[in-house]
N, C-alpha and C. Protein backbone atom coordinates (compact mmCIF):
# COMPACT_ATOMS: atom_id res chain seq x y z
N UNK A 1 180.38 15.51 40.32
CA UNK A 1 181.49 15.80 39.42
C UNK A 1 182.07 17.16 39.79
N UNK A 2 183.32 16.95 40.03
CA UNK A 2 184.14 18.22 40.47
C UNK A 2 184.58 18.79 38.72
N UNK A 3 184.25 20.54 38.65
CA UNK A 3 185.03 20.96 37.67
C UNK A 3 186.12 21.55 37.99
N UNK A 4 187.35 21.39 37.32
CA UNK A 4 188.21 21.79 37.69
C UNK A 4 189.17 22.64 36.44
N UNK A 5 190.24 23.60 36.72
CA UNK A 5 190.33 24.25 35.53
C UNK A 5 192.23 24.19 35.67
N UNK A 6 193.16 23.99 34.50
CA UNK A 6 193.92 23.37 34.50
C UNK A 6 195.02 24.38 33.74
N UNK A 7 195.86 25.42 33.87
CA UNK A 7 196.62 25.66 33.08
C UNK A 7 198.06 25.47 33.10
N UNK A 8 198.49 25.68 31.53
CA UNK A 8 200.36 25.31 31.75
C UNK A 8 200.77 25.95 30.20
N UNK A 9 202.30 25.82 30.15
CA UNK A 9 203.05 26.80 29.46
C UNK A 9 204.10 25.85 28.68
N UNK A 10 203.56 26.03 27.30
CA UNK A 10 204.58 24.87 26.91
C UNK A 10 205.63 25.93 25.91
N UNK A 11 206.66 25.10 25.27
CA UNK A 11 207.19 25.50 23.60
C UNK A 11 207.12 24.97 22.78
N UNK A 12 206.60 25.41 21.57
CA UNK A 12 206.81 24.73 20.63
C UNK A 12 208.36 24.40 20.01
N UNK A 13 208.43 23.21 19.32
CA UNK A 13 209.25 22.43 18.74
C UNK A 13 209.65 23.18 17.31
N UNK A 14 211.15 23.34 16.86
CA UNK A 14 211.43 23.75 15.66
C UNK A 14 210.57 23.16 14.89
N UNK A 15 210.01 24.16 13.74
CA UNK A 15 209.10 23.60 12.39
C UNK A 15 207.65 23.58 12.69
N UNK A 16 207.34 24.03 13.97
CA UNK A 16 206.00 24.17 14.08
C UNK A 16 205.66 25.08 13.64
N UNK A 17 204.35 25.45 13.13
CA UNK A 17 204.11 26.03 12.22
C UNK A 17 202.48 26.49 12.42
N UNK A 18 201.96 27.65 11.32
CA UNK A 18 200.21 27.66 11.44
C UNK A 18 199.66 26.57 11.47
N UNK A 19 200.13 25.62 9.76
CA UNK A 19 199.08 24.67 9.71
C UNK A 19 199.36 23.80 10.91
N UNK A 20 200.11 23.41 11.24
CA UNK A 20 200.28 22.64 12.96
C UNK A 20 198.78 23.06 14.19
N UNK A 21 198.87 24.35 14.18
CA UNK A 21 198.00 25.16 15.48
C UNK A 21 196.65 25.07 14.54
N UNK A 22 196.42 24.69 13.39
CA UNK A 22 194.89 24.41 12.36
C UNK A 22 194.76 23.33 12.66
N UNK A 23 195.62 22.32 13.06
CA UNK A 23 195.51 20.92 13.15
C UNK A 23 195.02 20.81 14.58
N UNK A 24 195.78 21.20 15.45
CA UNK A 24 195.44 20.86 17.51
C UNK A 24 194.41 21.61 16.77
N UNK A 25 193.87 22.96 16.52
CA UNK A 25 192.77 23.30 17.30
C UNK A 25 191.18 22.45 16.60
N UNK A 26 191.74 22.22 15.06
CA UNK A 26 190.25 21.32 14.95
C UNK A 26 190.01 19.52 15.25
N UNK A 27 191.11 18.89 16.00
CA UNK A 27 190.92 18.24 16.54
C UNK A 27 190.77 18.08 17.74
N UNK A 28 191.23 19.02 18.44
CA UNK A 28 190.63 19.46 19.94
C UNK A 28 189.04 20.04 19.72
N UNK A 29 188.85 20.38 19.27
CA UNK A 29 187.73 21.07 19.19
C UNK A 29 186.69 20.25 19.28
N UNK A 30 186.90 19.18 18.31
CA UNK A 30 185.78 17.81 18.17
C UNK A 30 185.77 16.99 19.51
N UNK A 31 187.34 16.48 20.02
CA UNK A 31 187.67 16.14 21.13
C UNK A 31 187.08 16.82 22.15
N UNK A 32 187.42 17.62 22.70
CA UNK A 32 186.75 18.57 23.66
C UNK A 32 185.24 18.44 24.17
N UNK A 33 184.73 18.82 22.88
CA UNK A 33 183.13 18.95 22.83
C UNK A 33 183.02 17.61 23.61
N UNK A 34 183.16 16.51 22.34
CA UNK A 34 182.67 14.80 23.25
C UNK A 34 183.43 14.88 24.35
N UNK A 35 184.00 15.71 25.50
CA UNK A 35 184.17 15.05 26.29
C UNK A 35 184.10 16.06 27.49
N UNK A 36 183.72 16.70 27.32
CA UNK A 36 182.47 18.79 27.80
C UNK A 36 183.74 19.46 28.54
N UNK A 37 184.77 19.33 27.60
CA UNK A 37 186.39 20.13 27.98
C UNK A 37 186.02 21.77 27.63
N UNK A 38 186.01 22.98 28.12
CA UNK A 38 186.28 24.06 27.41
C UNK A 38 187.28 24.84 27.92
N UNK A 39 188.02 25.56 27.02
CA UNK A 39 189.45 26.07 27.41
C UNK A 39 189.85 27.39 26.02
N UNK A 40 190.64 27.58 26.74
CA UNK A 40 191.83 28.44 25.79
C UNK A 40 192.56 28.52 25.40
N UNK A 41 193.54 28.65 24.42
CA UNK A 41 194.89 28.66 23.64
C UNK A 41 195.30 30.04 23.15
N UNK A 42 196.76 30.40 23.56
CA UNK A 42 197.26 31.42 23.01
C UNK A 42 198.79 31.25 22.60
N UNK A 43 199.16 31.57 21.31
CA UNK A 43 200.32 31.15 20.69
C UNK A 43 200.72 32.06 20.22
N UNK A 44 202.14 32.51 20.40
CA UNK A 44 202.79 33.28 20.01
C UNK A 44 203.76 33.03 18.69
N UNK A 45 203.90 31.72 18.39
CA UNK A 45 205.04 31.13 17.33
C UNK A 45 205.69 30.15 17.98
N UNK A 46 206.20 30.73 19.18
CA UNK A 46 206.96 29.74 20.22
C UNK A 46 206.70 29.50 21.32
N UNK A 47 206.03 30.18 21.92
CA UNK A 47 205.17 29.61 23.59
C UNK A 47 203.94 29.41 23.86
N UNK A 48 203.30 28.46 23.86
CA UNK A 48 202.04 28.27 24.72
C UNK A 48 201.55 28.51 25.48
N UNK A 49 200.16 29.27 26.00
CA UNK A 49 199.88 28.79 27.28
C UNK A 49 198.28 28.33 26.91
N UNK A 50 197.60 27.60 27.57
CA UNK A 50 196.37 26.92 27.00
C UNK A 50 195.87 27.07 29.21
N UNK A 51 194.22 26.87 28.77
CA UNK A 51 193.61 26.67 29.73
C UNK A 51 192.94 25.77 29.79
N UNK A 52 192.37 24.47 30.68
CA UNK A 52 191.25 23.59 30.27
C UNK A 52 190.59 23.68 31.33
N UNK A 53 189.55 23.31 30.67
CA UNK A 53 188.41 23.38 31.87
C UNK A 53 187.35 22.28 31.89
N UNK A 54 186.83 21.64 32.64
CA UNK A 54 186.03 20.29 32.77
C UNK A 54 186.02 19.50 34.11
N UNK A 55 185.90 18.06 33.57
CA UNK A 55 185.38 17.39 34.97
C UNK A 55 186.97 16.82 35.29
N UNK A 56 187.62 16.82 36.67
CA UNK A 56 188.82 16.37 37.01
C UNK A 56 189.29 14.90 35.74
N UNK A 57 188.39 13.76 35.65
CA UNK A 57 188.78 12.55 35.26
C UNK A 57 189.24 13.29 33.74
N UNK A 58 188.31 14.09 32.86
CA UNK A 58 188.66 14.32 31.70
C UNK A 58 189.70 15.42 31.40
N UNK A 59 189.90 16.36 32.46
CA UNK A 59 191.16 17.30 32.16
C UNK A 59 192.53 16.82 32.46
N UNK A 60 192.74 15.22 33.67
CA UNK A 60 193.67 15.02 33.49
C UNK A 60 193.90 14.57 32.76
N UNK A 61 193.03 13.36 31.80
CA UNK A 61 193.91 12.28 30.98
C UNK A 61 193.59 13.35 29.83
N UNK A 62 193.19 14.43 29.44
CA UNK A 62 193.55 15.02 28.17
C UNK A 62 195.11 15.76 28.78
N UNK A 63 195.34 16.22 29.96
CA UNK A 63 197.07 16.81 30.22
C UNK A 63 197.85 15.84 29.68
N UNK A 64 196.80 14.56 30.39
CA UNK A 64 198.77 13.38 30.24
C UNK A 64 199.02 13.45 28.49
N UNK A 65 197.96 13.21 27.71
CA UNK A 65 197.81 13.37 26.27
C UNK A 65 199.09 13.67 25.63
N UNK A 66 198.96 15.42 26.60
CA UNK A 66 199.52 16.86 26.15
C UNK A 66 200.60 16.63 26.41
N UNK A 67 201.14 16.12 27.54
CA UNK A 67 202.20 16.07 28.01
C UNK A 67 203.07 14.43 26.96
N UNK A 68 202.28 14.33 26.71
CA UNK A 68 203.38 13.07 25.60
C UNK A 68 203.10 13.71 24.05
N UNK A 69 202.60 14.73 23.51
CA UNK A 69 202.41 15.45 22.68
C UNK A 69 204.10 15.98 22.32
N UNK A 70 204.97 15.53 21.19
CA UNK A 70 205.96 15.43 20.56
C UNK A 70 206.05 17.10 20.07
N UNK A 71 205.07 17.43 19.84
CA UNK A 71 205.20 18.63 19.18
C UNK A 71 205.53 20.37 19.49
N UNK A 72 205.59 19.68 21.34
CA UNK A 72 206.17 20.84 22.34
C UNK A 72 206.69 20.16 23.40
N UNK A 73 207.50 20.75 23.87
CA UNK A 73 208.63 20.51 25.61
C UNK A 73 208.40 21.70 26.31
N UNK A 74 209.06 21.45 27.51
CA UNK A 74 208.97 22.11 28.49
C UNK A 74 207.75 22.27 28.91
N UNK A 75 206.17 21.69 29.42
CA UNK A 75 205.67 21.51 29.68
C UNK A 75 205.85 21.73 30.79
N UNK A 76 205.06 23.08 31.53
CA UNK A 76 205.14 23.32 32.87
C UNK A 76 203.58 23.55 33.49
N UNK A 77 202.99 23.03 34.67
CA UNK A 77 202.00 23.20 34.83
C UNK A 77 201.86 23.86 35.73
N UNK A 78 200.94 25.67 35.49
CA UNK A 78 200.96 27.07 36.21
C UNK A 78 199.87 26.48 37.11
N UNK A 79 199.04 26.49 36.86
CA UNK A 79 198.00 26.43 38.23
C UNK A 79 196.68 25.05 37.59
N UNK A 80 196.65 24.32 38.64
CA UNK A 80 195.77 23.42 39.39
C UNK A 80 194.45 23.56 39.78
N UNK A 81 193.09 24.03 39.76
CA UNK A 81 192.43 24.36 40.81
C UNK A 81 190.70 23.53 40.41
N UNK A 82 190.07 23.54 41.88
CA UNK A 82 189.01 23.38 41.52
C UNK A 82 187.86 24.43 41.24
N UNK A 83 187.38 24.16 40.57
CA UNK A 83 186.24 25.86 40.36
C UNK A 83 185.09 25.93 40.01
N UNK A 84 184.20 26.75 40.31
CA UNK A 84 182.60 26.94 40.91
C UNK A 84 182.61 26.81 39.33
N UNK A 85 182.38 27.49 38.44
CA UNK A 85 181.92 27.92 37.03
C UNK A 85 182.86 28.09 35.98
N UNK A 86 183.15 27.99 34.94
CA UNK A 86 183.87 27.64 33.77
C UNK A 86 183.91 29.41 33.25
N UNK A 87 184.94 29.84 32.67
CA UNK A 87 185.05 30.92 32.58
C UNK A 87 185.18 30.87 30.78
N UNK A 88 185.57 29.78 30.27
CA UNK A 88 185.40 29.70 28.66
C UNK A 88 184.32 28.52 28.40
N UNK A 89 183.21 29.30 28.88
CA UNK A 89 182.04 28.02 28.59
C UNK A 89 182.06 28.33 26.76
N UNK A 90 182.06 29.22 26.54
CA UNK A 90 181.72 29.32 25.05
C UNK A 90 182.35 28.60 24.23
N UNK A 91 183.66 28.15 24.11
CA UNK A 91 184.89 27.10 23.40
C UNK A 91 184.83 26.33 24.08
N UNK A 92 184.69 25.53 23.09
CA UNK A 92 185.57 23.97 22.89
C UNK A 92 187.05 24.22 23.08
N UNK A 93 187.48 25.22 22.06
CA UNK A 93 189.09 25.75 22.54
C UNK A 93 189.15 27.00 21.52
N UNK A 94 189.28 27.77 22.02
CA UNK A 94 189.15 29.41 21.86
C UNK A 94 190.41 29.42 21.56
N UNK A 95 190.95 30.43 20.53
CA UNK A 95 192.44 30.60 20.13
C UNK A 95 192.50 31.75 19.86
N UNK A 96 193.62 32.55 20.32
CA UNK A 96 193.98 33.49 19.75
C UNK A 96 195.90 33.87 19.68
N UNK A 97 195.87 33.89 18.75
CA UNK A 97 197.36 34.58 18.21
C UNK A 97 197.93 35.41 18.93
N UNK A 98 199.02 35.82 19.64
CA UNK A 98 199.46 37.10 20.06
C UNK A 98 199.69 38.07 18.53
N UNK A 99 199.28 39.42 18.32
CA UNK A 99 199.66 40.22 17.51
C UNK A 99 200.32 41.19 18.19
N UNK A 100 200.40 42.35 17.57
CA UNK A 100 200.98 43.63 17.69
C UNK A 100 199.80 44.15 18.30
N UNK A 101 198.46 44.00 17.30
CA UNK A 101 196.92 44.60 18.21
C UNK A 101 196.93 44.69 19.70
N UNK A 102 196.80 43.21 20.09
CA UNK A 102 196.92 42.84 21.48
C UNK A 102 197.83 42.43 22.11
N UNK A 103 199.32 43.27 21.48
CA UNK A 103 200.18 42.87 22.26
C UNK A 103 200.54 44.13 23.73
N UNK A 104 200.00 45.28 23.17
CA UNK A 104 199.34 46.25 24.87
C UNK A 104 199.22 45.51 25.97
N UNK A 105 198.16 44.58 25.84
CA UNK A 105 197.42 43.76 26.98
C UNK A 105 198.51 42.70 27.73
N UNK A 106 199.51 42.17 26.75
CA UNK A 106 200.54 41.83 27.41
C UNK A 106 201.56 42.66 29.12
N UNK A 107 201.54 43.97 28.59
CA UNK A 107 202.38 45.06 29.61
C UNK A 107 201.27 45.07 30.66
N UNK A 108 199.89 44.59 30.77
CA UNK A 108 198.76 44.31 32.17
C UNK A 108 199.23 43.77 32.62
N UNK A 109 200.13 42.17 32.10
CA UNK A 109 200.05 41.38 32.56
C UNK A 109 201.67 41.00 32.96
N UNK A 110 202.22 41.40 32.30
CA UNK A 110 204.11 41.22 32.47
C UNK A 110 205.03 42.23 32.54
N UNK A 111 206.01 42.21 33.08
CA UNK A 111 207.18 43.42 33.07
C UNK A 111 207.74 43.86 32.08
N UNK A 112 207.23 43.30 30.66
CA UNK A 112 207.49 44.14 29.49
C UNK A 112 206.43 43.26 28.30
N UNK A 113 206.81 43.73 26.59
CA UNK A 113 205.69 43.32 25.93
C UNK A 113 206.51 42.02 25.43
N UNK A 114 207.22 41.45 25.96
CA UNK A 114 207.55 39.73 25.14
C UNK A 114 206.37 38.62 26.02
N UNK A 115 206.35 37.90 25.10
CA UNK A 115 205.52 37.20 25.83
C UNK A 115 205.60 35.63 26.66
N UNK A 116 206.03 35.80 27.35
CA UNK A 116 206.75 34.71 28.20
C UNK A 116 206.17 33.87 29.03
N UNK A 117 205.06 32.69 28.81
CA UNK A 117 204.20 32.10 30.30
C UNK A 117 205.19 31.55 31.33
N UNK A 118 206.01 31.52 31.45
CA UNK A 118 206.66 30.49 32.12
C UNK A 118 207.08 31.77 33.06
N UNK A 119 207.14 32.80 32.99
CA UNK A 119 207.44 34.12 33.82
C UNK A 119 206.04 34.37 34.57
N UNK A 120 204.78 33.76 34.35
CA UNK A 120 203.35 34.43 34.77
C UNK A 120 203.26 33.02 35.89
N UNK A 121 202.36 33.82 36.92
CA UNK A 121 202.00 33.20 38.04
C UNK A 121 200.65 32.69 37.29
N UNK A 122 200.23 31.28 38.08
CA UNK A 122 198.99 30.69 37.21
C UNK A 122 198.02 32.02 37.06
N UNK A 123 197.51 32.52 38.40
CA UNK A 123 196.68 33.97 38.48
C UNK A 123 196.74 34.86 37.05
N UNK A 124 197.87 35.22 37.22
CA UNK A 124 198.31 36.19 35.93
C UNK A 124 197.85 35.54 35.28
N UNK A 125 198.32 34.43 34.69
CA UNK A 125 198.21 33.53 33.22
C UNK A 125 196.29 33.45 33.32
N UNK A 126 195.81 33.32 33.92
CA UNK A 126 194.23 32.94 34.16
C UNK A 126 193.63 34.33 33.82
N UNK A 127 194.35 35.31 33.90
CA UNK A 127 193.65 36.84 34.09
C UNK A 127 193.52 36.87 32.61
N UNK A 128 195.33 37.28 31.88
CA UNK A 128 195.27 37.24 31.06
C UNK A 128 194.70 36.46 29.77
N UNK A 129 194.29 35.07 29.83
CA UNK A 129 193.66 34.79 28.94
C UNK A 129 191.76 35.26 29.14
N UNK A 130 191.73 35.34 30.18
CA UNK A 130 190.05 35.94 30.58
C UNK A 130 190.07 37.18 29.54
N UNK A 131 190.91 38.44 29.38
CA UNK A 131 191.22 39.81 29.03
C UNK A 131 191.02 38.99 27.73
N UNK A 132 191.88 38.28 26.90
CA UNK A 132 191.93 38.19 25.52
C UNK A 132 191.09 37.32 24.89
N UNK A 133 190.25 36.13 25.59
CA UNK A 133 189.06 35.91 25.01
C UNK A 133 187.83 37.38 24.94
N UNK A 134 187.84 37.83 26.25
CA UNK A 134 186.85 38.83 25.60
C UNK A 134 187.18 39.52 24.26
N UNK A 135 188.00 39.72 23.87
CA UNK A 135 188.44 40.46 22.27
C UNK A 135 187.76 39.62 21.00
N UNK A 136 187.79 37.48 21.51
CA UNK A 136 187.10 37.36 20.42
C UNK A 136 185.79 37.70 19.83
């Protein structure tokens, strides 16, 4: 079994909302587990970027999922890869909010503090969520 780790940059859809991101993350969460997915999520209000991580067969058909998932567009996928060790073994799906706190850690990673994935090279995007799980 190849693990492989999967990220991309979506938007959310007018009217999305907290309880929306309460909903993906505790049904991913259950999902995930049964199916030994671990990854990351970071949401700003309006942009996504999420990481998955697992065995090739189960990270794609949870993308295609994502990718018919009504509740965001523009679905762009930053980086592809196969990889030695899982870097969010700890989540099922790790979340964190962009704030004002950690919005510093943003200017590591981009040419100013908005937060934009679709501007980040997969690398970047992979760095930066590594930097902001350690905070949980």
């Amino acid at each position: 079994m190849y693990l492989v780790r999967l990220i991309y940059a979506s938007r959310a859809r007018k009217g999305f909302g907290p309880s929306d991101v309460e909903q993906i993350l505790e049904v991913a969460r259950k999902a995930n587990a049964q199916k030994g997915i671990t990854g990351m999520l970071c949401f700003n209000g309006y942009n996504f970027l999420q990481s998955l991580e697992g065995s090739r067969t189960a990270v794609n058909e949870l993308y295609r999922h994502i990718l018919e998932d009504e509740r965001h567009f523009d679905t762009t996928l930053l980086e592809y890869r196969e990889i030695i060790a899982r870097d969010f073994d700890n989540w099922h799906m790790g979340y964190l909010g962009l704030t004002k706190e950690n919005q510093a850690l943003l200017l590591r990673f981009s040419n100013n503090l908005e937060f934009d994935p679709f501007k980040m090279s997969g690398a970047t995007a992979h760095a930066m969520l590594c930097e902001l799980s350690a905070t949980l």
